[in-house]
C-alpha atoms as a PDB file:
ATOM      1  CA  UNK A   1     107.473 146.373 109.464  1.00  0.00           C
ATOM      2  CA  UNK A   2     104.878 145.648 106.462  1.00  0.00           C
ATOM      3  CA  UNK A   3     105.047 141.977 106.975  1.00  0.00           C
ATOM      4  CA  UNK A   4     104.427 142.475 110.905  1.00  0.00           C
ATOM      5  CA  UNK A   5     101.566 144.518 109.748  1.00  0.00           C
ATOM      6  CA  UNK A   6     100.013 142.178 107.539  1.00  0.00           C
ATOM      7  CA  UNK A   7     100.460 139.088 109.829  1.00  0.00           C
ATOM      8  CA  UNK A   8      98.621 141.445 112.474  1.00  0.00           C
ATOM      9  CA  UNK A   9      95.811 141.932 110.328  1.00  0.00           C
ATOM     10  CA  UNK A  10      95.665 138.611 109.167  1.00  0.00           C
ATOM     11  CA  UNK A  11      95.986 137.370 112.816  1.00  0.00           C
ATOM     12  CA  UNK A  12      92.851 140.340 113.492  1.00  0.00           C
ATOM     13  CA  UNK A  13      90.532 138.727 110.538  1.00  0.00           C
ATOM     14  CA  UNK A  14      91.427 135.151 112.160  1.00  0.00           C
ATOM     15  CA  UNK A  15      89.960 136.264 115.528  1.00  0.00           C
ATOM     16  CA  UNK A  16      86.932 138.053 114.283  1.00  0.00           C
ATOM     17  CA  UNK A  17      86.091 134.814 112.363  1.00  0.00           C
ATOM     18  CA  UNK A  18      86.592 133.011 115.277  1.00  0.00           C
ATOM     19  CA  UNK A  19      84.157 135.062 117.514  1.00  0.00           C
ATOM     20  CA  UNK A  20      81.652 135.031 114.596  1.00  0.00           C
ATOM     21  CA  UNK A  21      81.503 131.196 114.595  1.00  0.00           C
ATOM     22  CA  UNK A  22      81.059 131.061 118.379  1.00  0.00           C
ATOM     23  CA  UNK A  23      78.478 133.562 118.000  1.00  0.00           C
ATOM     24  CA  UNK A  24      76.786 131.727 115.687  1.00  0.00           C
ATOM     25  CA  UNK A  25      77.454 128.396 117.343  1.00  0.00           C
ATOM     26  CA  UNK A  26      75.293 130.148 120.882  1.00  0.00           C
ATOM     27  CA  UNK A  27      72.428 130.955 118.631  1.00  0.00           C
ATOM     28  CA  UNK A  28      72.560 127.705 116.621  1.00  0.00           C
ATOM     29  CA  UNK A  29      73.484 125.362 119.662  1.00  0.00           C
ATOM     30  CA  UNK A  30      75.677 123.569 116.527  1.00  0.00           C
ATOM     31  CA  UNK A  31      79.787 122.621 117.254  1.00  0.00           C
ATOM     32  CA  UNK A  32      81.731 123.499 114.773  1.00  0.00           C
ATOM     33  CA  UNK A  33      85.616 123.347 114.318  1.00  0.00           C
ATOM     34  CA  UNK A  34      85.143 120.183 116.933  1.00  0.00           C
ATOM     35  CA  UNK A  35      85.017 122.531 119.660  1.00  0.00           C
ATOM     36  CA  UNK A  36      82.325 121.184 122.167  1.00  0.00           C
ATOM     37  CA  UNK A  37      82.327 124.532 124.542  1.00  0.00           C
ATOM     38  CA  UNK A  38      81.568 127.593 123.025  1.00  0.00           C
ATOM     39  CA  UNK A  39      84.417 128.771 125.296  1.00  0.00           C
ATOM     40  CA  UNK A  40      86.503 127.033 123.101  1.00  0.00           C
ATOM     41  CA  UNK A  41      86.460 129.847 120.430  1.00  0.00           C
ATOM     42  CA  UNK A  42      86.760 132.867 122.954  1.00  0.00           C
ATOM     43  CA  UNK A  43      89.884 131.463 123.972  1.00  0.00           C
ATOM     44  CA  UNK A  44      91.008 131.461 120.603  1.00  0.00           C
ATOM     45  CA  UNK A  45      89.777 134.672 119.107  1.00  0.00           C
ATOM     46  CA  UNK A  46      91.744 136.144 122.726  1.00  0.00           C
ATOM     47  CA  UNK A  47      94.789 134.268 121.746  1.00  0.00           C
ATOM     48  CA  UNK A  48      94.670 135.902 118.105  1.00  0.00           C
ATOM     49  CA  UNK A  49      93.627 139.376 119.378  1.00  0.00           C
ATOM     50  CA  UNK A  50      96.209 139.581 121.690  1.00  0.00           C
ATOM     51  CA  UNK A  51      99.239 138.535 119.371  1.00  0.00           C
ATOM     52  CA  UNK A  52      97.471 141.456 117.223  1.00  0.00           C
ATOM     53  CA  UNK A  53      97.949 144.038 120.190  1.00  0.00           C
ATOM     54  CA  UNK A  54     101.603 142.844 121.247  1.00  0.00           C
ATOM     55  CA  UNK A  55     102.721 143.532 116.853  1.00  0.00           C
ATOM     56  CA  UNK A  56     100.729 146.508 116.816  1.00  0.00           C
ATOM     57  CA  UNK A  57     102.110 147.985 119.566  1.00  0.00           C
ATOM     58  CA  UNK A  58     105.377 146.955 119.125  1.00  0.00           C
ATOM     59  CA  UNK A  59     105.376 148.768 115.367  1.00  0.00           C
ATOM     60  CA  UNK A  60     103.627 151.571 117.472  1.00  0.00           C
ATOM     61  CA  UNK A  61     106.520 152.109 119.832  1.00  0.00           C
ATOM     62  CA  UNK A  62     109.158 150.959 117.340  1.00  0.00           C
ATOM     63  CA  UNK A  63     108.096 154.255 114.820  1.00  0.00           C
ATOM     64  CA  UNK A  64     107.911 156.581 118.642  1.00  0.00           C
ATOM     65  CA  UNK A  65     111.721 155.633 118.874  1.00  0.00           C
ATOM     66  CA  UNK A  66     113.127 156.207 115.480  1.00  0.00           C
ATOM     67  CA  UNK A  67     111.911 160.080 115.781  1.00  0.00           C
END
């Protein structure tokens, strides 16, 4: 369970940085990553945030059945 833990937090950080670029990318009007809509990185940072729901609740419900 640690090592669904850390690859939820590390999947967390990886779409926070992901809606800070495309934040910054709206103010700046600059692409980066190659992504020409600043779409592109909200579908990404959703893609990461979700996987980071589906471990954390499975962990969640996973410790709720042991007891």
């Amino acid at each position: 369970m640690k090592v669904l833990k850390w690859l939820a937090y590390f999947s967390a950080g990886t779409g926070a940085i992901l809606i800070l670029i495309g934040v910054i990318s709206a103010l700046t009007l600059k692409h980066r990553l190659d992504a020409i809509y600043i779409a592109s990185y909200s579908l990404g940072a959703n893609s990461f945030l979700l996987i980071t729901t589906v471990i954390l609740l499975f962990i969640h419900l996973s410790h709720h059945k042991k007891e």
